[in-house]
Protein backbone atom coordinates (compact mmCIF):
# COMPACT_ATOMS: atom_id res chain seq x y z
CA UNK A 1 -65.12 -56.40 -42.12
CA UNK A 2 -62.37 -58.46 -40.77
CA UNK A 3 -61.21 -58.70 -43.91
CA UNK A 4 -60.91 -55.21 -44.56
CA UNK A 5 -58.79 -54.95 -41.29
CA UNK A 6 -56.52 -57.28 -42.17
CA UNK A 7 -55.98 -55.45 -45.32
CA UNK A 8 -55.59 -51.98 -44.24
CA UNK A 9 -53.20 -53.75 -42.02
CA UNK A 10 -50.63 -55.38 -44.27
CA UNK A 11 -50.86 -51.86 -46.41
CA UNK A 12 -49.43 -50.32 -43.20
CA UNK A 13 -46.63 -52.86 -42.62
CA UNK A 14 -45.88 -52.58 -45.94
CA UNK A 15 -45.82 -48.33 -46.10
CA UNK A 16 -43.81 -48.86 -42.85
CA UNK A 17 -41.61 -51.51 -44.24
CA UNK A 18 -40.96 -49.15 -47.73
CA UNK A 19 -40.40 -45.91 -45.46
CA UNK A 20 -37.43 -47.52 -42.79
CA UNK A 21 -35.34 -49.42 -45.95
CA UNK A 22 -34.54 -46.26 -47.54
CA UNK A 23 -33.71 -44.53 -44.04
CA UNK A 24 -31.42 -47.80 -43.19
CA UNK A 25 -29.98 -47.54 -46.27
CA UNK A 26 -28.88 -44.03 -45.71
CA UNK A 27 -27.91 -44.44 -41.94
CA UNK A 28 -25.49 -47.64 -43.34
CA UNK A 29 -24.13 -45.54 -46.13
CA UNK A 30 -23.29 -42.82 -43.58
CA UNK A 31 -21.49 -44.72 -41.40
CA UNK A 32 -19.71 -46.21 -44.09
CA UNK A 33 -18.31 -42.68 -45.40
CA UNK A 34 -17.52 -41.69 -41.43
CA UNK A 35 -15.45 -45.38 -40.80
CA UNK A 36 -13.46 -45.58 -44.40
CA UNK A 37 -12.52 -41.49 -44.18
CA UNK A 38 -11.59 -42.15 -40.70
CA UNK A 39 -9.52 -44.80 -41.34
CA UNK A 40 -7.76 -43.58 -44.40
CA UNK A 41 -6.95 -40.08 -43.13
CA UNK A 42 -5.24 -41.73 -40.27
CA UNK A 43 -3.00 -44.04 -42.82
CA UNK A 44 -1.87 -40.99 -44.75
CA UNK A 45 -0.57 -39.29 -41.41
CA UNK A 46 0.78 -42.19 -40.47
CA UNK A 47 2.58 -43.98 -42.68
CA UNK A 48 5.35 -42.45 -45.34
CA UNK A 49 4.22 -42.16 -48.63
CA UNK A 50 7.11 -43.80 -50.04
CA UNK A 51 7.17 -47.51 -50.00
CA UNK A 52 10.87 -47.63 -50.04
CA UNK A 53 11.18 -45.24 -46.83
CA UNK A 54 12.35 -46.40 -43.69
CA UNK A 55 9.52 -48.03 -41.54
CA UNK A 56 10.57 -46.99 -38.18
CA UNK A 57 8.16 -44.31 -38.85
CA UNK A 58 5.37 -46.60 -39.37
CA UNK A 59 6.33 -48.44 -36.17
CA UNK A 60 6.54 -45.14 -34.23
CA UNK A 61 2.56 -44.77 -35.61
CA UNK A 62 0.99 -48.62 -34.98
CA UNK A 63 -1.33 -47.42 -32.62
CA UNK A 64 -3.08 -44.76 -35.41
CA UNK A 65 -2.59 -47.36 -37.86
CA UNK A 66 -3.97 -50.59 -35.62
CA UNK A 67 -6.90 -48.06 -35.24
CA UNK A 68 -7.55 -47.86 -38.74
CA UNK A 69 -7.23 -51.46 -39.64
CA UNK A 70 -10.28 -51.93 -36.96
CA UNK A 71 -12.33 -49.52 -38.37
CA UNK A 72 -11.89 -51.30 -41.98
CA UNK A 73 -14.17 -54.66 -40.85
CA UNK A 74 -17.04 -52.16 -39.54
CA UNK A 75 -17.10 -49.84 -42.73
CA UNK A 76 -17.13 -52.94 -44.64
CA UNK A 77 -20.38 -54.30 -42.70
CA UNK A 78 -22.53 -50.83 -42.68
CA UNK A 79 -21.84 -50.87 -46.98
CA UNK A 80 -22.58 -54.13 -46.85
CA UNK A 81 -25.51 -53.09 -45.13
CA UNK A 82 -25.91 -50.13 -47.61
CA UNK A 83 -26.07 -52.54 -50.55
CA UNK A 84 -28.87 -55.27 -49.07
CA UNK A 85 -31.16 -52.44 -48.24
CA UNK A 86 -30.86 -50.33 -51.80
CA UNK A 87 -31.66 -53.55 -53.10
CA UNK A 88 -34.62 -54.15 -50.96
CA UNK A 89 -35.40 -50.81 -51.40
CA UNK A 90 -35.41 -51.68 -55.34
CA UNK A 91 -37.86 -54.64 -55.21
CA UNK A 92 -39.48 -55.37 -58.43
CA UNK A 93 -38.11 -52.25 -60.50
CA UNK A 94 -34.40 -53.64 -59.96
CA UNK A 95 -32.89 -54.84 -63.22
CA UNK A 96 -30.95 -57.84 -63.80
CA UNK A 97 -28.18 -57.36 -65.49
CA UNK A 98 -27.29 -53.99 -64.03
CA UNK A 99 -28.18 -55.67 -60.38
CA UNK A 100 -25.60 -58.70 -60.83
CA UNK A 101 -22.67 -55.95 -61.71
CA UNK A 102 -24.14 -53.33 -58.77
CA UNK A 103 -23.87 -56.35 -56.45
CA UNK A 104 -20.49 -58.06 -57.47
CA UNK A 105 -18.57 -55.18 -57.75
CA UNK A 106 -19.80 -54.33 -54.39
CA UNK A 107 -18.70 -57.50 -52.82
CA UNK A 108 -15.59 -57.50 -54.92
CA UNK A 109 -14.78 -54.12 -53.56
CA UNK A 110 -15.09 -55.10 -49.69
CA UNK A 111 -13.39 -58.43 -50.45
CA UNK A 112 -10.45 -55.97 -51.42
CA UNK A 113 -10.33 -53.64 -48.33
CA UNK A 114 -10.17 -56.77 -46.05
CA UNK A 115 -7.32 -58.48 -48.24
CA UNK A 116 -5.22 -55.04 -48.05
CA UNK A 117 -6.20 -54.76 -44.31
CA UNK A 118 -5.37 -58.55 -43.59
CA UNK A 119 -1.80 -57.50 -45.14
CA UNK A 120 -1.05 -54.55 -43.69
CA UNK A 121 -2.23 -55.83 -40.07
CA UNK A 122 0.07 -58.76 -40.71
CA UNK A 123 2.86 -56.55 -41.34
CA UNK A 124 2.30 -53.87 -38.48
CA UNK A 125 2.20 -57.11 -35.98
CA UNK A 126 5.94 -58.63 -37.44
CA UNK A 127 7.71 -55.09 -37.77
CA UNK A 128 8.63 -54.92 -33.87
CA UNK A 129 10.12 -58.38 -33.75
CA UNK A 130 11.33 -59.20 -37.02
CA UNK A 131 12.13 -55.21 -38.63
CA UNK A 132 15.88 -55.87 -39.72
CA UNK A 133 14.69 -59.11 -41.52
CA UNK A 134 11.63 -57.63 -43.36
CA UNK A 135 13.54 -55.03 -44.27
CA UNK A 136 16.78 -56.79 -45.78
CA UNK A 137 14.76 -59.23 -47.75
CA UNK A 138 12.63 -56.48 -49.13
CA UNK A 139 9.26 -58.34 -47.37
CA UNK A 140 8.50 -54.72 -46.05
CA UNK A 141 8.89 -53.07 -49.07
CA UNK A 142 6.32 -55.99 -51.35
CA UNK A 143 3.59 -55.60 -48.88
CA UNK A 144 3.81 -52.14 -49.03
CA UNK A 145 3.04 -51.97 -53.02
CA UNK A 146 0.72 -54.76 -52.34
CA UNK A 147 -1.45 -53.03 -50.03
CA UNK A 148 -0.61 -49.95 -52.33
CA UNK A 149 -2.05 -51.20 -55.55
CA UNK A 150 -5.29 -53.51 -53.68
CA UNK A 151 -6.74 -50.62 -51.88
CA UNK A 152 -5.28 -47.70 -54.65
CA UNK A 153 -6.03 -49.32 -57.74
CA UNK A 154 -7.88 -52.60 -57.57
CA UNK A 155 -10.55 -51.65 -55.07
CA UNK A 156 -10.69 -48.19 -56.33
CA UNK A 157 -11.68 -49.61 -60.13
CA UNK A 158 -14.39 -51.60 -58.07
CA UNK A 159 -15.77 -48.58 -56.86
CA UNK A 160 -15.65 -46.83 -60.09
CA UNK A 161 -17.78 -49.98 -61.51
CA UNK A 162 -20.33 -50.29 -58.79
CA UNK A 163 -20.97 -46.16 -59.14
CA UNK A 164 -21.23 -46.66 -62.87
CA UNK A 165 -24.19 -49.73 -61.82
CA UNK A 166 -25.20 -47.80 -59.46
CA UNK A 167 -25.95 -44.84 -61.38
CA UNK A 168 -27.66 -46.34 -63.90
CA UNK A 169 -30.35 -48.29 -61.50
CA UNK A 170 -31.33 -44.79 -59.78
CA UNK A 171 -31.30 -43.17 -64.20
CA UNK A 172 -33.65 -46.28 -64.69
CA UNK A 173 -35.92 -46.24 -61.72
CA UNK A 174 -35.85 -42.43 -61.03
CA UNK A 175 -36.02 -43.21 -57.17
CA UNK A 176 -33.20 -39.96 -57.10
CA UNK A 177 -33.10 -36.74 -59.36
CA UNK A 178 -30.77 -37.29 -62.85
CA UNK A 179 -28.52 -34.86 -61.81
CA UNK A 180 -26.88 -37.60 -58.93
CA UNK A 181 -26.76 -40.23 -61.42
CA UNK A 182 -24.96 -37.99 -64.13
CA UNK A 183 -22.52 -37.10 -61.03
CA UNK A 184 -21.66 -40.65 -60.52
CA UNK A 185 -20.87 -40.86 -63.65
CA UNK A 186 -18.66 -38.34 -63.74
CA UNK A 187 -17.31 -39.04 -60.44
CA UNK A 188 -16.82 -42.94 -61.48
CA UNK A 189 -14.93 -41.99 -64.64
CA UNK A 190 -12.38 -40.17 -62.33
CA UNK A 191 -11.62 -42.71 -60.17
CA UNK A 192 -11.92 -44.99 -63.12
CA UNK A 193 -9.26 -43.29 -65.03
CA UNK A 194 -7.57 -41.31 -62.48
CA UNK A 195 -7.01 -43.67 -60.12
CA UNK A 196 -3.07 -43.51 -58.84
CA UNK A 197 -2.31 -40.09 -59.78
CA UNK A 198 -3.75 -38.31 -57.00
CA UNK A 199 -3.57 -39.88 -52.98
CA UNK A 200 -6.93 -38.44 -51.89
CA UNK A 201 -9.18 -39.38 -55.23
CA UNK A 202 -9.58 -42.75 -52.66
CA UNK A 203 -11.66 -40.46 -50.33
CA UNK A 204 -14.06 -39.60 -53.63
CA UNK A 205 -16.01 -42.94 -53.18
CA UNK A 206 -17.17 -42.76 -49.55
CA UNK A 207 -18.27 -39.23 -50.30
CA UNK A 208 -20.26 -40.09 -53.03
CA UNK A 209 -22.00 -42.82 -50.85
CA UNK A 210 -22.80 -40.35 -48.66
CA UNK A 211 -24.15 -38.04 -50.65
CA UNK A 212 -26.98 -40.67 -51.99
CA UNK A 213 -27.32 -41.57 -48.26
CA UNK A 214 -28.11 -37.72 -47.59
CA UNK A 215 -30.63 -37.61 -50.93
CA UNK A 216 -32.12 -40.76 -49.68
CA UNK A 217 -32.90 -39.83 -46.39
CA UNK A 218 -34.37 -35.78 -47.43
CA UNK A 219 -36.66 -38.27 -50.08
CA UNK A 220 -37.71 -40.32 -47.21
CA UNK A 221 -38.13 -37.15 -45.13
CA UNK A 222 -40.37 -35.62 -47.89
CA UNK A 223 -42.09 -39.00 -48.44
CA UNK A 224 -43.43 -38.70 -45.04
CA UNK A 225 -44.81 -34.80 -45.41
């Protein structure tokens, strides 16, 4: 009999266990999208476009942008967060190969964001005190197409990547319909090839993430009906 208990009670640990991953995945994936939209809307509106422009205007904005360099360490953390629990979520049915690329490019991708927000916070703290010296030597104007090409290009192709992974663990394990993986297909070839040619294509990761946050939390919803 005590036996029995016992069992029945690591079954319910377990269902409990397998019914909060998926709902802390999506909660992390959420937060994610909200913190990296946040902060990149309040770049474009406050910094010029044009590397080459005068940066007076980005001094006249630190305070937006200081705001959105803070926000970049926390929406690093909650998809951090997102990727741990997917994989947990995973277990056994999680493949190898496809794994190893879904959890490098990952990494590879927040890696980026904090290089690109290490430079730029570097830059917004010299510009008051040193912003006829950075801008004569053409300092200003390097770190600008720095940050420009980590978090536009480099970061952007690591997105692409960990979609196309991505996609193809939920097409193998069927824990979401087809049609989201055929989407982030879609939507990964776009920023894969796309990527530079249009400002806001940056914004079509986080919404993606938060899209499979929303279909993993109505599953886990439906799993509990």
């Amino acid at each position: 009999m005590d036996n029995q208990n016992d069992r029945f009670a690591q079954e319910a640990t377990l269902i409990r266990q397998s019914l909060r991953t998926p709902r802390s995945a999506a909660i992390a994936g959420i937060l994610f999208s909200l913190l990296l939209i946040t902060s990149e809307v309040l770049m474009w509106l406050s910094i010029p476009s044009d590397p080459l422009a005068s940066p007076l205007e980005v001094i006249q904005h630190s305070k937006n942008v200081a705001i959105a360099l803070n926000l970049l360490p926390f929406a690093g953390i909650a998809f951090l967060w997102f990727i741990a629990v997917v994989r947990d979520h995973l277990g056994e049915l999680e493949d190898r190969f496809f794994a190893t690329v879904f959890l490098g490019s990952g990494l590879l991708y927040v890696a980026m964001i904090f290089v690109a927000a290490a430079i730029a916070g570097a830059l917004i703290g010299l510009l008051p005190t040193e912003l006829n010296k950075l801008a004569t030597s053409g300092t200003y104007a390097l770190a600008r197409q720095e940050i420009y090409r980590i978090m536009n290009i480099f970061s952007i192709r690591m997105a692409a990547v960990f979609m196309f992974s991505t996609s193809t663990i939920f097409a193998q394990t069927r824990i979401l319909p087809k049609g989201i993986a055929f989407l982030g297909y879609a939507l990964g070839a776009i920023l894969l090839l796309g990527v530079g040619s249009v400002n806001w294509i940056i914004i079509v990761f986080p919404l993606w993430v938060a899209l499979i946050s929303g279909c993993i939390l109505i599953e886990n919803r439906q799993s509990r009906l």
